[in-house]
N, C-alpha and C. Protein backbone atom coordinates (compact mmCIF):
# COMPACT_ATOMS: atom_id res chain seq x y z
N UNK A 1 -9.43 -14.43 9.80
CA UNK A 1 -8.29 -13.54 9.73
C UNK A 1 -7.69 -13.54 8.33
N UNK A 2 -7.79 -14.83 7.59
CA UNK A 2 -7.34 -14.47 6.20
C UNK A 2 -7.92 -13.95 5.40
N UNK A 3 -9.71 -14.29 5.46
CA UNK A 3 -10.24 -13.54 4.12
C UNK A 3 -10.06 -12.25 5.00
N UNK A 4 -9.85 -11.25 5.99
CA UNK A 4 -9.63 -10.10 6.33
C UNK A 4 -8.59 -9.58 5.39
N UNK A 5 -7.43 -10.61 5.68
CA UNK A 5 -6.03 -9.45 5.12
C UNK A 5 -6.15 -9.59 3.50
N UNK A 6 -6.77 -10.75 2.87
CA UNK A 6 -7.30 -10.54 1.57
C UNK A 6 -7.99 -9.96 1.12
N UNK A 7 -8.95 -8.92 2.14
CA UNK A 7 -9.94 -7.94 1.58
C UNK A 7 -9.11 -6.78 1.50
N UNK A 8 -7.96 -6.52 2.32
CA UNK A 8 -7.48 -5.69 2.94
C UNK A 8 -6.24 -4.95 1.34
N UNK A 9 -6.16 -6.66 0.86
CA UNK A 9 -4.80 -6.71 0.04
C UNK A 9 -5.19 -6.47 -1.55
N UNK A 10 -6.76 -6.33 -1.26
CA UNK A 10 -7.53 -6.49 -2.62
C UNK A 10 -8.07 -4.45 -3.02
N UNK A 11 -8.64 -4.38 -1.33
CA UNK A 11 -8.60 -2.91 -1.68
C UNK A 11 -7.39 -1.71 -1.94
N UNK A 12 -5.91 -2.58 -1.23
CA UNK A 12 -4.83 -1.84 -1.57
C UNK A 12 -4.39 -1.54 -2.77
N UNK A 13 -4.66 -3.02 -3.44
CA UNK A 13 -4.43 -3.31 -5.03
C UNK A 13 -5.20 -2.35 -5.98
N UNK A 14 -6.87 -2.48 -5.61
CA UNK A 14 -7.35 -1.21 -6.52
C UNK A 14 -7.20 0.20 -5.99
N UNK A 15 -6.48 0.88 -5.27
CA UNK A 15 -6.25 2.00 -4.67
C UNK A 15 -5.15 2.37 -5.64
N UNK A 16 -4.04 1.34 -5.60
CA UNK A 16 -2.88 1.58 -6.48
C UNK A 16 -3.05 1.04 -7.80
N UNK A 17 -4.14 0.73 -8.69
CA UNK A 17 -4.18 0.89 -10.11
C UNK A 17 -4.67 1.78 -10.35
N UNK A 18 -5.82 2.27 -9.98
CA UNK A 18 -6.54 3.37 -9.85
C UNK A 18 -5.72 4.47 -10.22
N UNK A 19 -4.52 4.74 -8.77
CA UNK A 19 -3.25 5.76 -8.61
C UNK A 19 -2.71 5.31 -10.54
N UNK A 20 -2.24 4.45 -10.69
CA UNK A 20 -1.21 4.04 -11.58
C UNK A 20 -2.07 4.50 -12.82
N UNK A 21 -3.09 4.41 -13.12
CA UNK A 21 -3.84 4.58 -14.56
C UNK A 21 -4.26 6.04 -14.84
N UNK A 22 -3.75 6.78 -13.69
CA UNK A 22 -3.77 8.78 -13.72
C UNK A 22 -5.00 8.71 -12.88
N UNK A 23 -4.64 9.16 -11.66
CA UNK A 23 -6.21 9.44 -11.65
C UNK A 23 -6.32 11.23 -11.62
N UNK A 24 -7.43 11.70 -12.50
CA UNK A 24 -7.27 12.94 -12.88
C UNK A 24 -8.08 14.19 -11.91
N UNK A 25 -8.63 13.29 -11.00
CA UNK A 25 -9.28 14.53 -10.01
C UNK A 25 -8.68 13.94 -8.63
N UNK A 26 -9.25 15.05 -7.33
CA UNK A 26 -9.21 14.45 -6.47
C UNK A 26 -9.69 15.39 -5.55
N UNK A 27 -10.40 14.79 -4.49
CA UNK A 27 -11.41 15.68 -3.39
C UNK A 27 -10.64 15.90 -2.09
N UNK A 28 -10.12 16.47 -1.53
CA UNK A 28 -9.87 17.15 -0.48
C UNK A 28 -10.97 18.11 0.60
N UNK A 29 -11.50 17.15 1.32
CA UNK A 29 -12.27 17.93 2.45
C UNK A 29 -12.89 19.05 2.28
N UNK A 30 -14.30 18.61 1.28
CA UNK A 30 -15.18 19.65 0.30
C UNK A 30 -16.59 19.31 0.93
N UNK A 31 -17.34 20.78 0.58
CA UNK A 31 -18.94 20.34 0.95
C UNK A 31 -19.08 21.22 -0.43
N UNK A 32 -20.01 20.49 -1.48
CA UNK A 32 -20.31 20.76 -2.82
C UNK A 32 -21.48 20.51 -2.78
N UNK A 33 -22.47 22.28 -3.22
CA UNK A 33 -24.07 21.44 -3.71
C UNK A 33 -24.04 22.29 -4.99
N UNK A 34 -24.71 21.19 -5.64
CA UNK A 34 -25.15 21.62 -6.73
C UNK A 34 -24.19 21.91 -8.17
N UNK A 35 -23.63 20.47 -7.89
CA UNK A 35 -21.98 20.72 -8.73
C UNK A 35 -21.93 19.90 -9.90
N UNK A 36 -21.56 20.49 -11.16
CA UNK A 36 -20.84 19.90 -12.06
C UNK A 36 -19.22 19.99 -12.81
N UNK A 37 -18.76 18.86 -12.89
CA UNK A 37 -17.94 18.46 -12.67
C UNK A 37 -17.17 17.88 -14.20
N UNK A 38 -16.50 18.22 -15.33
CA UNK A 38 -16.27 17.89 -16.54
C UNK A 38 -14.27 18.08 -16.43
N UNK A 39 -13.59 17.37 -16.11
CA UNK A 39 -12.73 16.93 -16.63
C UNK A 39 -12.07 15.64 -17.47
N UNK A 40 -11.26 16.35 -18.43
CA UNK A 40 -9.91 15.72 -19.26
C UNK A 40 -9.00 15.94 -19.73
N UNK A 41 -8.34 15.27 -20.21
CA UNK A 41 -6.49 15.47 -20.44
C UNK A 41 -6.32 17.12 -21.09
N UNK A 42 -7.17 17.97 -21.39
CA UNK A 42 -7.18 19.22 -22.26
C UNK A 42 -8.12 20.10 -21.90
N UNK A 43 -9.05 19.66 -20.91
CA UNK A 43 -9.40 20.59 -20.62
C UNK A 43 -10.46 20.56 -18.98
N UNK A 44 -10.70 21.84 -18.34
CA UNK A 44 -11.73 21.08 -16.83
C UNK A 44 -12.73 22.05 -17.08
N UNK A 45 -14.15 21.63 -16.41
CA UNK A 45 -15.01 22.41 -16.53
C UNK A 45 -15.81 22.19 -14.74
N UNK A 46 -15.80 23.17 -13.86
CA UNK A 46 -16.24 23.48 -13.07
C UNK A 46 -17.68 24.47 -12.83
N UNK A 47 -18.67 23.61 -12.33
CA UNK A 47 -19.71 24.70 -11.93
C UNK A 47 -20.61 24.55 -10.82
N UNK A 48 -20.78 25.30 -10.19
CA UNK A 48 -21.70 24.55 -8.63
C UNK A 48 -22.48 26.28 -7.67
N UNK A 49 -23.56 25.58 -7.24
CA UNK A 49 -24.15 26.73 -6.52
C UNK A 49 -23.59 26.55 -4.98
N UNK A 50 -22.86 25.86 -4.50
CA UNK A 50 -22.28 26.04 -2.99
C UNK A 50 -21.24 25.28 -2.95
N UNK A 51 -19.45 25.66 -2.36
CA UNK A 51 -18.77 25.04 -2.69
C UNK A 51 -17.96 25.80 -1.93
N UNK A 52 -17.36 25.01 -0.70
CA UNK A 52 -16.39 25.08 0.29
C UNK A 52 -15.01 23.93 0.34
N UNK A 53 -14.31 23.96 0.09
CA UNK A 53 -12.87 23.47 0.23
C UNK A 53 -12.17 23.31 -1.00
N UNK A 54 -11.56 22.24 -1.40
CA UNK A 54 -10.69 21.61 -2.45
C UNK A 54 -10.89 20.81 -3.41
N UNK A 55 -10.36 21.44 -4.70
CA UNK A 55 -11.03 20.55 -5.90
C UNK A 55 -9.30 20.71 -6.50
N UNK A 56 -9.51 19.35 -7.35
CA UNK A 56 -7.96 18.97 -8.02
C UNK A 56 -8.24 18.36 -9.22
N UNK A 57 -7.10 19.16 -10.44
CA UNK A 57 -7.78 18.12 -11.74
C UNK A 57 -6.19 18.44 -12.04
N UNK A 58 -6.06 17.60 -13.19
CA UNK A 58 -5.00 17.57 -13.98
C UNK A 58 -5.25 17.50 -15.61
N UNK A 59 -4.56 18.43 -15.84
CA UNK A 59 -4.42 19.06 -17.54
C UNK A 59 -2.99 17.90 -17.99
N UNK A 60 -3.48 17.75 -19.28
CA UNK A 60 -1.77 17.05 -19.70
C UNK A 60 -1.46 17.33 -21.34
N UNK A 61 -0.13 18.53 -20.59
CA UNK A 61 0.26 19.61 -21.73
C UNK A 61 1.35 18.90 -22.55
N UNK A 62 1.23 18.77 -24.09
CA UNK A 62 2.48 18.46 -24.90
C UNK A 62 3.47 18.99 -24.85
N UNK A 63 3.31 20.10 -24.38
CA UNK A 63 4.17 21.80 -24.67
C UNK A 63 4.04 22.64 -25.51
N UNK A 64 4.11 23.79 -25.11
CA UNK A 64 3.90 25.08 -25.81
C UNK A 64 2.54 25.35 -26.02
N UNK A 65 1.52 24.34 -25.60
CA UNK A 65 0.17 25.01 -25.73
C UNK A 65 -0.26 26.22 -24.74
N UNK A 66 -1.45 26.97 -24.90
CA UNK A 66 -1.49 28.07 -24.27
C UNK A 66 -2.86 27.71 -22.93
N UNK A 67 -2.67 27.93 -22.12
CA UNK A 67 -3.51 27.55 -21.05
C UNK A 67 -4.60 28.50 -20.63
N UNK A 68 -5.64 28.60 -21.56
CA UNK A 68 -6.76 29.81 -21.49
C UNK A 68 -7.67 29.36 -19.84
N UNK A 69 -8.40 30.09 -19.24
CA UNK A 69 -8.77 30.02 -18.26
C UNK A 69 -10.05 31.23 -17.74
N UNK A 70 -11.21 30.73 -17.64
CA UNK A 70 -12.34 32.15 -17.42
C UNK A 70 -13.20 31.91 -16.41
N UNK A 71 -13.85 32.45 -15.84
CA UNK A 71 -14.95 31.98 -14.48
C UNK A 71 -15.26 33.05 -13.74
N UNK A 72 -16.46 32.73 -13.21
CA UNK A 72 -17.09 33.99 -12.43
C UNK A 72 -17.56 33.08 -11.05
N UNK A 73 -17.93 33.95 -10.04
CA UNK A 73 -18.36 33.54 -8.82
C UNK A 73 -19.27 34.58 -8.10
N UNK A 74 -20.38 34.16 -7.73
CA UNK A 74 -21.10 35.43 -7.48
C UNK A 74 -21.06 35.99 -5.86
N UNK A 75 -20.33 34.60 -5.11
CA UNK A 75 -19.94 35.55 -3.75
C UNK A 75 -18.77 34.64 -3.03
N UNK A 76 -17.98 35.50 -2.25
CA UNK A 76 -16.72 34.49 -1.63
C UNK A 76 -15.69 34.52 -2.64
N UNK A 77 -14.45 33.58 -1.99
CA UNK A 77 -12.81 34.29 -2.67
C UNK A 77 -12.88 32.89 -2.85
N UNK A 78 -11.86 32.57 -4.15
CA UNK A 78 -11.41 31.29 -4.49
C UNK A 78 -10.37 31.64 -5.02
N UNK A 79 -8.77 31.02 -4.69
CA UNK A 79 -7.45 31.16 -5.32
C UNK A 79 -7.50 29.93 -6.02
N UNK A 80 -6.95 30.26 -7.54
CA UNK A 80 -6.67 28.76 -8.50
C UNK A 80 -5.08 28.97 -8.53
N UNK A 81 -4.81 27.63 -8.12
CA UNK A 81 -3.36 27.63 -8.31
C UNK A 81 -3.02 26.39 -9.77
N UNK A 82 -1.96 26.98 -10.31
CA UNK A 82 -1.49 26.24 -11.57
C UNK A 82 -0.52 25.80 -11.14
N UNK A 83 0.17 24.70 -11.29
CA UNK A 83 1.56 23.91 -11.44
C UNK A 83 1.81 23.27 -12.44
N UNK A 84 2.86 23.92 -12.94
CA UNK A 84 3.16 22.95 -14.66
C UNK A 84 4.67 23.48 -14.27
N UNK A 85 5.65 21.95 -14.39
CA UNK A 85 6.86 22.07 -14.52
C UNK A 85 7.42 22.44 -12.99
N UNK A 86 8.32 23.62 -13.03
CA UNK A 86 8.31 23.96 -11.93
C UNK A 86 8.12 25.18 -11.52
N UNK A 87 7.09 25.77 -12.22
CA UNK A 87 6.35 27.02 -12.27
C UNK A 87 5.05 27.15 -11.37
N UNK A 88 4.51 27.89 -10.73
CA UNK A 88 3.30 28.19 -9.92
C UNK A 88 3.03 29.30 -10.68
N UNK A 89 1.46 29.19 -10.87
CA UNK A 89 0.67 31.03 -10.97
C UNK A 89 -0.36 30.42 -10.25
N UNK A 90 -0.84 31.76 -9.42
CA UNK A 90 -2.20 31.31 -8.45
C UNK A 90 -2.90 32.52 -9.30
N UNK A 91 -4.17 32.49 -9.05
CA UNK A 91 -5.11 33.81 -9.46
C UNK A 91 -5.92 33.74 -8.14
N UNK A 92 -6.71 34.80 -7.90
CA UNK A 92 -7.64 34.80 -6.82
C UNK A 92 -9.14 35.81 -7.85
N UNK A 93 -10.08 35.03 -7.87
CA UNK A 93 -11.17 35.38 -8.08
C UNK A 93 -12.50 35.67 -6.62
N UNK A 94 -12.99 36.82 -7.03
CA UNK A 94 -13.76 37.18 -6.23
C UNK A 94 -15.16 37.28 -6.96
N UNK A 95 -16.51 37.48 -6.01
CA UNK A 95 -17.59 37.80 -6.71
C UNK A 95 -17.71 39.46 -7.28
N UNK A 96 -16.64 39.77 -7.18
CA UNK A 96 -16.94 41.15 -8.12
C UNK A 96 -16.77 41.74 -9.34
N UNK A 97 -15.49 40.59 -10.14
CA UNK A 97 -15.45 40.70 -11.33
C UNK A 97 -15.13 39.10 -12.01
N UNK A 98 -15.45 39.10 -13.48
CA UNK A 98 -15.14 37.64 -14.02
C UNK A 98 -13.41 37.80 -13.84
N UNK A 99 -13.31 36.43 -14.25
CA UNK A 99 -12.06 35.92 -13.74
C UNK A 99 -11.13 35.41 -15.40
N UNK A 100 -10.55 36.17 -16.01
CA UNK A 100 -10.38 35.62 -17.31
C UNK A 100 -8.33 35.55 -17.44
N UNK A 101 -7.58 34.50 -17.88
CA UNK A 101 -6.29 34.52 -18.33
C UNK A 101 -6.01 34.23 -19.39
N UNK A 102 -4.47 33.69 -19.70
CA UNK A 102 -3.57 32.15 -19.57
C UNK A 102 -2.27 32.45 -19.56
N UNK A 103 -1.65 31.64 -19.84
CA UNK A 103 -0.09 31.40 -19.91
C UNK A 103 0.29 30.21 -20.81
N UNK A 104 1.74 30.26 -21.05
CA UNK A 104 1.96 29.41 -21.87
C UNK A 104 2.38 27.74 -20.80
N UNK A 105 2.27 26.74 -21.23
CA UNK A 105 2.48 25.06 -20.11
C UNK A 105 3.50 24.57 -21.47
N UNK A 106 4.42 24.58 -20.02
CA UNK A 106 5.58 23.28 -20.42
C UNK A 106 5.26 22.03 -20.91
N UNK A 107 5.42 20.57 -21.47
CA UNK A 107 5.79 19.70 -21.24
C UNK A 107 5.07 18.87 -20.69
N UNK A 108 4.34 18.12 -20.19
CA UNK A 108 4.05 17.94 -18.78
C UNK A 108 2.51 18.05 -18.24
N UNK A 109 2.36 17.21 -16.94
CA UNK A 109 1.08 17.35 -16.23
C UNK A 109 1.39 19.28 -15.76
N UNK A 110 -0.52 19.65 -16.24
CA UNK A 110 -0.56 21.14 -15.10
C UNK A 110 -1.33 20.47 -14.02
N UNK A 111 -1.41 20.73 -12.70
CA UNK A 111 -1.96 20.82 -11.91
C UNK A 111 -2.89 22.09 -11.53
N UNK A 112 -4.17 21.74 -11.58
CA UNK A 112 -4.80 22.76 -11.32
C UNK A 112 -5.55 22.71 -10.31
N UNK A 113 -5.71 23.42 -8.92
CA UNK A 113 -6.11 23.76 -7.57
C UNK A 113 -7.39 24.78 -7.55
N UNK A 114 -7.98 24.02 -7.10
CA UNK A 114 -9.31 25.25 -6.91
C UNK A 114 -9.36 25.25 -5.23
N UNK A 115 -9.26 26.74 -4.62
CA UNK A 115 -8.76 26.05 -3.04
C UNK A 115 -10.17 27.90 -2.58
N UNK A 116 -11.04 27.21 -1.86
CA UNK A 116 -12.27 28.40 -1.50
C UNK A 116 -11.46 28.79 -0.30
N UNK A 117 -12.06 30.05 -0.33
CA UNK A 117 -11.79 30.73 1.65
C UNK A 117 -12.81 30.65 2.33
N UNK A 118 -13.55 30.10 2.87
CA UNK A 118 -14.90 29.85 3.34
C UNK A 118 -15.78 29.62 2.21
N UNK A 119 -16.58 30.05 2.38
CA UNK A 119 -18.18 29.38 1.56
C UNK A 119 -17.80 29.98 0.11
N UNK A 120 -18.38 29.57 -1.17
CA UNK A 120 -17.96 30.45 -2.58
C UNK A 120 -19.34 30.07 -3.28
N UNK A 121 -20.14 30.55 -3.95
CA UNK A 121 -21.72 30.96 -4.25
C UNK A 121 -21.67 30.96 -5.71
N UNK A 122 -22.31 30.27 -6.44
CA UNK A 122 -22.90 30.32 -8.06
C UNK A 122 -21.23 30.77 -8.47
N UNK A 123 -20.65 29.51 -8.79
CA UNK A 123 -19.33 29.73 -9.50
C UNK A 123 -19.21 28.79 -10.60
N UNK A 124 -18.25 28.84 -12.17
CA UNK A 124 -18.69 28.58 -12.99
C UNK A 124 -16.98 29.33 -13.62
N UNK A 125 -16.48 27.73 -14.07
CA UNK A 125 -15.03 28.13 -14.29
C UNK A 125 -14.45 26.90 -16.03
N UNK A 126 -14.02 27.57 -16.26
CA UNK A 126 -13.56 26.93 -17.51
C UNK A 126 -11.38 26.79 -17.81
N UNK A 127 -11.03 25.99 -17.76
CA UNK A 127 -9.79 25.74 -18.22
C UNK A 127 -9.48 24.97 -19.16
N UNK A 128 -8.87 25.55 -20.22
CA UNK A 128 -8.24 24.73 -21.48
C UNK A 128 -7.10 24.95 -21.54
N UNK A 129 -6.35 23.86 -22.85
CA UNK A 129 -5.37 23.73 -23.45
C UNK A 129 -5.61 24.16 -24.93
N UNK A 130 -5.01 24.82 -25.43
CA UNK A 130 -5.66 25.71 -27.03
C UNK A 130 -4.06 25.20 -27.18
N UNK A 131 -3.59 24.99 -28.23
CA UNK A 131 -2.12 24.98 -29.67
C UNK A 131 -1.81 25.86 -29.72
């Protein structure tokens, strides 16, 4: 029973440094084939041939940089939602045209949401932080 609650107290411990040291992605109830996967503090790079649910990265803006953003998908709907500050912009990309922005980011972590509506086919997405 003790080495139990010490395994118990050991995996809590790296759960919460892990948390504490940024952790910059995170998976939400996804089926991904054929995926690559490139985030950091400035910029994410998304690409995969089959890709159903939730993908999470985090951008980390000085301020005033400009938040460029481009991607195509060749079938199925995907809404990207942004959070920086206390601002939301979502976009919704479809397979019928490329998907190109930005806006200007506060201060601060952006949160960026990649959230599919059912199944989403040969998609291929780029987000930066540009000065």
């Amino acid at each position: 029973m003790k080495t139990f609650r010490i395994v118990i107290a050991l995996a809590l411990a790296s759960v919460l440094l892990a948390c504490a040291a940024g952790c910059d992605l995170s998976l939400v109830g996804n089926l991904t084939v054929g995926s690559v996967e490139n985030a950091t503090s400035d910029k994410v790079y998304l690409k995969f041939a089959l890709m159903e649910g939730t993908r999470r990265f985090v951008l980390k803006a000085e301020g005033g940089e400009s938040v460029e953003y481009t991607g195509t998908l060749e079938s199925g709907k995907m809404e990207i939602t942004f959070v920086y500050g206390e601002r939301t912009k979502t976009v919704t990309v479809t397979g019928e045209e490329p998907l190109e922005g930005g806006f200007t980011a506060e201060k601060g972590n952006v949160m960026v949401t990649f959230k599919t509506d059912g199944q989403c086919k040969n998609g291929e997405f780029t987000i930066r932080l540009k000065p």
